[in-house]
C-alpha atoms as a PDB file:
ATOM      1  CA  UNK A   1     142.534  67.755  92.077  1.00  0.00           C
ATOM      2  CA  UNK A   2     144.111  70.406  94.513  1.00  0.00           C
ATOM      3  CA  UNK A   3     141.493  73.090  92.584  1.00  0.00           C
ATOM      4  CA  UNK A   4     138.447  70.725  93.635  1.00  0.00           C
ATOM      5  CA  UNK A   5     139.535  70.145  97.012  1.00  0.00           C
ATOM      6  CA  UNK A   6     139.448  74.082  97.276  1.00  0.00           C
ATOM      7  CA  UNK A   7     136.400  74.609  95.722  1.00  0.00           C
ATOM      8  CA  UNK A   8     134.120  71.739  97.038  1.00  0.00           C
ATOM      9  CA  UNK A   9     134.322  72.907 100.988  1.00  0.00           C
ATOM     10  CA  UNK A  10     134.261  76.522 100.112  1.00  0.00           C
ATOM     11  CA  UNK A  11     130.763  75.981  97.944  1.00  0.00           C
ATOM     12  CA  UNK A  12     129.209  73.916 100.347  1.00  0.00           C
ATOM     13  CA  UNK A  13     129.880  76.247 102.988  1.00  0.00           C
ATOM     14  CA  UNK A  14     128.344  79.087 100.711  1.00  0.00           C
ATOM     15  CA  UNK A  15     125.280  76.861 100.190  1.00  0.00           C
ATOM     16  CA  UNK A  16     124.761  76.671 103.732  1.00  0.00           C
ATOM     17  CA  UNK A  17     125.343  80.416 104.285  1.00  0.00           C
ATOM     18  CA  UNK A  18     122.809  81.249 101.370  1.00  0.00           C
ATOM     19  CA  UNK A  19     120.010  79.148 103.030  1.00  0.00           C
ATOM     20  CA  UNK A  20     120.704  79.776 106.696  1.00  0.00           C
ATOM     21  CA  UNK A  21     119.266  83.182 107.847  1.00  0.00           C
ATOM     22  CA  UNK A  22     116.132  83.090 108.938  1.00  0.00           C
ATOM     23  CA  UNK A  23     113.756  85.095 106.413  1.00  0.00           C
ATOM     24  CA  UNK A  24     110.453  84.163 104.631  1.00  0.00           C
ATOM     25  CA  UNK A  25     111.284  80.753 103.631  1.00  0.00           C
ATOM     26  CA  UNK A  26     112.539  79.724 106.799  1.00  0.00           C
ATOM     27  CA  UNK A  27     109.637  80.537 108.678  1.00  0.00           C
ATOM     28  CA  UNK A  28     107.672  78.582 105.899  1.00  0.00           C
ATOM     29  CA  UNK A  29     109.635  75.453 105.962  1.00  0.00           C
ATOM     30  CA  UNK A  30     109.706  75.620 109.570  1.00  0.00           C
ATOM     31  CA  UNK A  31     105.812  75.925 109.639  1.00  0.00           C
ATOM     32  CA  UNK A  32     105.282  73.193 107.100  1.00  0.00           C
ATOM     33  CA  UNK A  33     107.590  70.976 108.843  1.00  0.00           C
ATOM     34  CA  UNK A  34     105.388  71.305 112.263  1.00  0.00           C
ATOM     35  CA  UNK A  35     101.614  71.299 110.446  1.00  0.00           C
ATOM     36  CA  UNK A  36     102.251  68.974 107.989  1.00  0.00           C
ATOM     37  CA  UNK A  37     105.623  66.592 108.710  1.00  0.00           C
ATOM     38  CA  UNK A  38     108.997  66.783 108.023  1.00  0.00           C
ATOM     39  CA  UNK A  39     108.840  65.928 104.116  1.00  0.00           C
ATOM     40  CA  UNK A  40     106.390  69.033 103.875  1.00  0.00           C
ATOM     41  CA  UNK A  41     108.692  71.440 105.195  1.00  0.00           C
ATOM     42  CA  UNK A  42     111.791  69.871 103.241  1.00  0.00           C
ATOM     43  CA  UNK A  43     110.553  69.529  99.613  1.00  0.00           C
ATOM     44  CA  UNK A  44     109.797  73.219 100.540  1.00  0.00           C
ATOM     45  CA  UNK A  45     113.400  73.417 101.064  1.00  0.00           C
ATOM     46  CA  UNK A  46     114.557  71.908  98.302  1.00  0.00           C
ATOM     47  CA  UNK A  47     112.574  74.490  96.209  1.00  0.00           C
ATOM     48  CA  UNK A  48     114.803  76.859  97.656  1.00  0.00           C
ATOM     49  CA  UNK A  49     117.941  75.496  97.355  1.00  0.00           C
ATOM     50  CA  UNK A  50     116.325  75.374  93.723  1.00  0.00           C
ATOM     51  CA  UNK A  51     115.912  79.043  93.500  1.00  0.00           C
ATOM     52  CA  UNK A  52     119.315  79.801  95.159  1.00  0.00           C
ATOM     53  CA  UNK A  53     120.869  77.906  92.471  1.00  0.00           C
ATOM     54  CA  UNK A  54     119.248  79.529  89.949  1.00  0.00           C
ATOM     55  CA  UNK A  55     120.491  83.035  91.497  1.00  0.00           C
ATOM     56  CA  UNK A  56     123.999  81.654  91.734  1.00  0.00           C
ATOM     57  CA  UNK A  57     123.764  80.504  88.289  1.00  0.00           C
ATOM     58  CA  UNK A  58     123.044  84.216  87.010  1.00  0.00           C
ATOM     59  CA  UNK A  59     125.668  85.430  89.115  1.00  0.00           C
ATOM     60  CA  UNK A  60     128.220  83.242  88.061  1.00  0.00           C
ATOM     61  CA  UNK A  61     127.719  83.196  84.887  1.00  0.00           C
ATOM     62  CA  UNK A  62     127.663  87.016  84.365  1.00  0.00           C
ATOM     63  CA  UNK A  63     124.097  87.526  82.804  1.00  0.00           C
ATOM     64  CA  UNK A  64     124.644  90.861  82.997  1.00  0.00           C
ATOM     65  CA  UNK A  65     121.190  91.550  81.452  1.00  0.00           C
ATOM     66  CA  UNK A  66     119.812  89.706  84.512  1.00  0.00           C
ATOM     67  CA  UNK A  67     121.352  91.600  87.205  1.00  0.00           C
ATOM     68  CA  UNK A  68     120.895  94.829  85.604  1.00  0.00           C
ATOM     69  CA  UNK A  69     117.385  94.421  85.706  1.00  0.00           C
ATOM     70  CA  UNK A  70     117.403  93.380  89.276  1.00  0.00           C
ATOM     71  CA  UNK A  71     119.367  96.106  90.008  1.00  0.00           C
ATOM     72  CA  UNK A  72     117.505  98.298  88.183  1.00  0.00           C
ATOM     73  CA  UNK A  73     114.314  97.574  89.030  1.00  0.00           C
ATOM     74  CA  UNK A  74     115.547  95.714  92.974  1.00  0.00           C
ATOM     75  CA  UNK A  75     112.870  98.481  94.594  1.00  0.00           C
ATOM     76  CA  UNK A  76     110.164  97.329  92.555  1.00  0.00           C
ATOM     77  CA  UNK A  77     111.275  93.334  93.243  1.00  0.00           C
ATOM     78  CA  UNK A  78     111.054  94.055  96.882  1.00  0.00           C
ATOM     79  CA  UNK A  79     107.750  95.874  96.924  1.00  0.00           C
ATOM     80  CA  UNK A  80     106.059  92.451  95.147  1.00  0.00           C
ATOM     81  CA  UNK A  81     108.018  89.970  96.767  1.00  0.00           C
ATOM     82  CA  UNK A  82     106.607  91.929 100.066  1.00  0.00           C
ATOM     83  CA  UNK A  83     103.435  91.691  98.932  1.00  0.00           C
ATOM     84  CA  UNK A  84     103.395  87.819  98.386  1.00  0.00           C
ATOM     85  CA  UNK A  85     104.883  87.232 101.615  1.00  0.00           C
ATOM     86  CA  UNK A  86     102.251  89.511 103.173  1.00  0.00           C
ATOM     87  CA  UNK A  87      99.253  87.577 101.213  1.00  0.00           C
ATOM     88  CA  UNK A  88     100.568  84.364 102.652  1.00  0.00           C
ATOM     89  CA  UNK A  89     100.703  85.802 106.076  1.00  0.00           C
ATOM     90  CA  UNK A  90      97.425  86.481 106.342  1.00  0.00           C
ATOM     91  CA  UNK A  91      96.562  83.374 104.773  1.00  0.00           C
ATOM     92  CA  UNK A  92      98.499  81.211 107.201  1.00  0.00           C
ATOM     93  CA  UNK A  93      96.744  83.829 110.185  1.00  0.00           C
ATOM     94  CA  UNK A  94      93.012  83.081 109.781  1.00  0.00           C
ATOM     95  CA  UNK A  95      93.762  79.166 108.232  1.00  0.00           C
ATOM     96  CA  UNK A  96      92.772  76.255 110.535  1.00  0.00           C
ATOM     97  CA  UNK A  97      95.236  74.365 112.051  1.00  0.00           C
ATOM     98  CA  UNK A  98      92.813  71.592 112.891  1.00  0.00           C
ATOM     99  CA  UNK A  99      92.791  70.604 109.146  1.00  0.00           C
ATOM    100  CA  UNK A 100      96.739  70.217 108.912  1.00  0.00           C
ATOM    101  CA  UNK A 101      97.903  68.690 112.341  1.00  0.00           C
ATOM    102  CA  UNK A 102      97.575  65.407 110.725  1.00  0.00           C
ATOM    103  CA  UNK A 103     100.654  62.307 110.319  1.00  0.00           C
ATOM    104  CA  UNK A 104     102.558  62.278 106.467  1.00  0.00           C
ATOM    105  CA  UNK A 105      99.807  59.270 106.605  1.00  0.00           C
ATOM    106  CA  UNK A 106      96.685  60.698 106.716  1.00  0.00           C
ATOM    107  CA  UNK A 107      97.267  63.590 105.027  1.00  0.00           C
ATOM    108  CA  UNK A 108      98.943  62.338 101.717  1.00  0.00           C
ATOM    109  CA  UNK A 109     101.589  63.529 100.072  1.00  0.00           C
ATOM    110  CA  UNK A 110     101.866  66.673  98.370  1.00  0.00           C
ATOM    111  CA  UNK A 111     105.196  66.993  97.899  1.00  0.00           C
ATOM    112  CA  UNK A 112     105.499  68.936  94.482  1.00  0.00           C
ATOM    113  CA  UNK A 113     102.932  71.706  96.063  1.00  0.00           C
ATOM    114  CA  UNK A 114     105.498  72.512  98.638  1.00  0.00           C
ATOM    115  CA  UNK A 115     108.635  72.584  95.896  1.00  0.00           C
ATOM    116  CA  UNK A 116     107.353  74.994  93.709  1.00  0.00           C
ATOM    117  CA  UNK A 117     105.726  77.013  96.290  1.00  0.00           C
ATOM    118  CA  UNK A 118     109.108  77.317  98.168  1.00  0.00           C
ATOM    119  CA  UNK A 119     110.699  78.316  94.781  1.00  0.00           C
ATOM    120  CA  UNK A 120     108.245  80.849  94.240  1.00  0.00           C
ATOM    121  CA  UNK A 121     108.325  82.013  97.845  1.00  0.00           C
ATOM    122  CA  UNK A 122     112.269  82.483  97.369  1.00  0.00           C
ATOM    123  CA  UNK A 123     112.642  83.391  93.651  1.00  0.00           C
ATOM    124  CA  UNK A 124     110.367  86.084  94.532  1.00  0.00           C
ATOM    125  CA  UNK A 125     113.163  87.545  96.423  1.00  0.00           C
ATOM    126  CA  UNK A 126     115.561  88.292  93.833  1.00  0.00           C
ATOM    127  CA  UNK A 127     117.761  90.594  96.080  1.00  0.00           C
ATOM    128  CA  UNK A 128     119.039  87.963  97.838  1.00  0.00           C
ATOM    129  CA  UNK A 129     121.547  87.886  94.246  1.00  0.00           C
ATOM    130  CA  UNK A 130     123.506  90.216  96.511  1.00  0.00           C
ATOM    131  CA  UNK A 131     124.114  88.277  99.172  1.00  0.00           C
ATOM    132  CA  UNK A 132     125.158  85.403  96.270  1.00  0.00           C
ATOM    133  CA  UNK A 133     127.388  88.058  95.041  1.00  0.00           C
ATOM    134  CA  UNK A 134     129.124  89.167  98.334  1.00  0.00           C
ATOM    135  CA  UNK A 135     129.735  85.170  99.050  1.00  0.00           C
ATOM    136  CA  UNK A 136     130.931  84.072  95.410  1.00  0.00           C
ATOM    137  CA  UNK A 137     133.136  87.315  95.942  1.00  0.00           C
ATOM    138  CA  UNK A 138     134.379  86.437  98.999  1.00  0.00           C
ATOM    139  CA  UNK A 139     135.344  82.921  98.791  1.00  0.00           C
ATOM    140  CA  UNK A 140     136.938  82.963  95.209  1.00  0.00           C
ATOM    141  CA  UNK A 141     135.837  79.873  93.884  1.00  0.00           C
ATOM    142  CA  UNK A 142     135.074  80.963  90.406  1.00  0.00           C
ATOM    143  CA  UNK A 143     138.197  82.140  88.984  1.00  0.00           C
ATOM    144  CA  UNK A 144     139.076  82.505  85.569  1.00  0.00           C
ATOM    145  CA  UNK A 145     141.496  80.345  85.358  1.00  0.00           C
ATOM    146  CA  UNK A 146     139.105  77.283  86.299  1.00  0.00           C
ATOM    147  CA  UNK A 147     137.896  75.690  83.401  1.00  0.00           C
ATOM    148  CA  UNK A 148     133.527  74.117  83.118  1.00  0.00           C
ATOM    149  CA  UNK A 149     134.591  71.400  85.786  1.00  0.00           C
ATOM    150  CA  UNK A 150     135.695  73.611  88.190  1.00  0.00           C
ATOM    151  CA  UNK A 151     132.594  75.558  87.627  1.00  0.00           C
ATOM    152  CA  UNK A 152     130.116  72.913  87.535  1.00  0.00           C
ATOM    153  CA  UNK A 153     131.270  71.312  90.752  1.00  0.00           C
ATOM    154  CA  UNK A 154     130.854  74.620  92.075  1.00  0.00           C
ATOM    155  CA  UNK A 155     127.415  75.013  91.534  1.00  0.00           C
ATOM    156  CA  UNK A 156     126.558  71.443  92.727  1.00  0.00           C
ATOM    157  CA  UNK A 157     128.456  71.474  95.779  1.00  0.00           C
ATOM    158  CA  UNK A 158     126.652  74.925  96.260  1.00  0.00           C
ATOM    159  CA  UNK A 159     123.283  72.688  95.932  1.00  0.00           C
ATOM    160  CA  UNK A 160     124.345  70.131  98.441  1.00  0.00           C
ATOM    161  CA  UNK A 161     125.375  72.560 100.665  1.00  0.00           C
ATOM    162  CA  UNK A 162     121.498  74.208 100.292  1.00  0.00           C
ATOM    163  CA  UNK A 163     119.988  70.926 100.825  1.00  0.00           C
ATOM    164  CA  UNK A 164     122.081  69.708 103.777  1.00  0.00           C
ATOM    165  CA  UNK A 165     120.692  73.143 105.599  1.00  0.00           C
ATOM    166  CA  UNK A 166     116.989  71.830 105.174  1.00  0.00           C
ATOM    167  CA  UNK A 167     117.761  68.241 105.659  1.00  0.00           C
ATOM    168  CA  UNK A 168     119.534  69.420 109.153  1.00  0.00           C
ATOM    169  CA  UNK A 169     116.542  72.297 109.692  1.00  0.00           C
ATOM    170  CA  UNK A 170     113.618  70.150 109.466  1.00  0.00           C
ATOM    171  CA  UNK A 171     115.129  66.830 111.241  1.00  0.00           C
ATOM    172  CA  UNK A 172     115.681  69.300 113.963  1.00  0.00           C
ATOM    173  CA  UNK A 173     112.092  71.255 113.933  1.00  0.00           C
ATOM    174  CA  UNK A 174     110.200  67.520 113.492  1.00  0.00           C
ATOM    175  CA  UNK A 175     111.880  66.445 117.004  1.00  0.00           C
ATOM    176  CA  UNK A 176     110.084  68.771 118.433  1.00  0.00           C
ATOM    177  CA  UNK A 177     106.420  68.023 115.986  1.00  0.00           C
ATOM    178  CA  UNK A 178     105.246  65.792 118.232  1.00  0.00           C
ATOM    179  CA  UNK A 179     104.993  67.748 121.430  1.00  0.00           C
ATOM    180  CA  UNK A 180     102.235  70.230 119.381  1.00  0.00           C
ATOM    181  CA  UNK A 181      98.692  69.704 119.917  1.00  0.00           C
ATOM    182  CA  UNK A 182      95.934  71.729 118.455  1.00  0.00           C
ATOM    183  CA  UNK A 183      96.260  74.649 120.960  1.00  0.00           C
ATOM    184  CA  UNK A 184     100.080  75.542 120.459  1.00  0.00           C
ATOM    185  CA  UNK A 185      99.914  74.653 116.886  1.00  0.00           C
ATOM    186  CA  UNK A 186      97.394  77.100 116.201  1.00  0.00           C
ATOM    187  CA  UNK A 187      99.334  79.603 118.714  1.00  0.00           C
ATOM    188  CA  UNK A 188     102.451  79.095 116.398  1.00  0.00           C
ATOM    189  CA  UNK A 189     100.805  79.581 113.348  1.00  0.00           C
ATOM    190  CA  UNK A 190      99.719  82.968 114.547  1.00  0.00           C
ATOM    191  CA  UNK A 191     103.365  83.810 115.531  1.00  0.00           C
ATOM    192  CA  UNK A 192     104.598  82.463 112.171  1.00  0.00           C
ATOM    193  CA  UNK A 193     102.017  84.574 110.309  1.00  0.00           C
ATOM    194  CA  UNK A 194     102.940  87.821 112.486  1.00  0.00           C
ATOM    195  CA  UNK A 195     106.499  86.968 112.288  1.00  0.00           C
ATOM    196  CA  UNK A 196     106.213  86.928 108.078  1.00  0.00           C
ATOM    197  CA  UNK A 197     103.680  89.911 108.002  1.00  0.00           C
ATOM    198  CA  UNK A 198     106.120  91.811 110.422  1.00  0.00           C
ATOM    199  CA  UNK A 199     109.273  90.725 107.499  1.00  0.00           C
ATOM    200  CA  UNK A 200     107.570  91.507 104.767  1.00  0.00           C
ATOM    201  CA  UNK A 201     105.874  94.982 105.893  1.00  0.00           C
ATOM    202  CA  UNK A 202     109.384  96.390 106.694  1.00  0.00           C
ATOM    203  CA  UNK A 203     110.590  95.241 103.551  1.00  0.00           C
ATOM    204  CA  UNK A 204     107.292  97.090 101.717  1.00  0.00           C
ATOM    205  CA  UNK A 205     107.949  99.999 103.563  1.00  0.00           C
ATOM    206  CA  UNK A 206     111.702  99.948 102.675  1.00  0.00           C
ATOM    207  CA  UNK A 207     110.978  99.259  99.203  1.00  0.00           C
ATOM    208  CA  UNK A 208     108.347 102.255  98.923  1.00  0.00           C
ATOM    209  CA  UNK A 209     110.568 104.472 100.524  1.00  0.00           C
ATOM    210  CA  UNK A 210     113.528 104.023  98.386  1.00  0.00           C
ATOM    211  CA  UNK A 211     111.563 103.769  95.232  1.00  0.00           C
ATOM    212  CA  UNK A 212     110.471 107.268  95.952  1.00  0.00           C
ATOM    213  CA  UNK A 213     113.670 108.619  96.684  1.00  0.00           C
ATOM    214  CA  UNK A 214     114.817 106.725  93.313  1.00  0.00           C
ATOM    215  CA  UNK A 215     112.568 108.277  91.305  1.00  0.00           C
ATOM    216  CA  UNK A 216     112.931 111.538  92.220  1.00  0.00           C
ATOM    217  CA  UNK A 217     116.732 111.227  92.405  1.00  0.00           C
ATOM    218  CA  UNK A 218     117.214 111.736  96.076  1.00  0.00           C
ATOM    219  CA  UNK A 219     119.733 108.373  96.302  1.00  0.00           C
END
């Protein structure tokens, strides 16, 4: 019991600290949350939490394979995942707000759209299995001496850590829905769409740059 009580907190604070800074998919479920309603933006979470489970499940684990070819190939990763983001941005830039400022109501629900397109928008990041690694490191909860219990309530406190983030996110970010009209939501669609293009070109850039220097064995 002692062994759970030490591993439950620490994974759900992990969770959290996987999902909270503010990259890509933040922005996106953030976005959703304002066009489209709260569910939007956190099914678009969940896919997320989805993906970062996944990750964590490599990680801990040890697929080496896995991580080798991440690590391998991370300049690569970055360069497409860049280029996704970038697609979207531009997207979300020249889209019409006017035909998503509607209620949950009116719009329907299209809740499995927004899943797997936030677990594509964050499994396309497969770096982010280094911040996994740093925080698995760092907190210790998946010693060898804990047996398939230990690990599994691990990884689900890990999950419920992930989805408290975008329960909390979006219940915040919809308080404020309702004071958007057309105007602003169009205004913050263009932020949100500089914002990401802004992200992702630095990370294209980076990702060029060091795949250069990688293959010509300057790093």
């Amino acid at each position: 019991m002692n062994e759970f009580l030490y591993i439950i907190p620490r994974a759900i604070i992990i969770g959290i600290l996987i999902s909270a800074p503010m990259g890509p998919i933040g922005v996106l479920c953030i976005q959703r949350t304002l066009n489209k309603g709260r569910g939007s933006g956190f099914f678009t979470g969940v896919g997320a939490a989805f993906s970062d489970i996944f990750y964590c499940l490599i990680t801990g684990l040890g697929l080496s394979f896995v991580t080798d070819f991440i690590t391998k190939n991370q300049y690569i990763l970055q360069i497409i995942g860049s280029g996704v983001i970038i697609a979207y941005a531009i997207y979300l830039f020249v889209s019409n707000p006017s035909k998503q400022l509607k209620s949950p109501e009116e719009q329907g629900h299209n809740y499995i759209k927004d899943f797997y397109t936030g677990f594509l928008f964050t499994v396309s990041n497969p770096l982010i299995i280094f911040l996994i690694i740093g925080l698995l490191a760092r907190f210790s909860i998946m010693k060898e001496e804990y047996n398939h219990f230990h690990y599994a309530a691990g990884y689900i406190a890990i999950f419920i850590g992930a989805i408290f983030w975008w329960w909390f996110i979006t219940l915040i970010v919809n308080k404020a829905r309702k004071k958007f009209n057309l105007r602003s939501m169009r205004i913050m669609n263009r932020c949100i769409a500089i914002i990401l293009f802004l992200m992702a070109t630095v990370g294209l850039v980076t990702g060029i740059k060091y795949y250069i220097l990688d293959v010509f064995h300057l790093i």
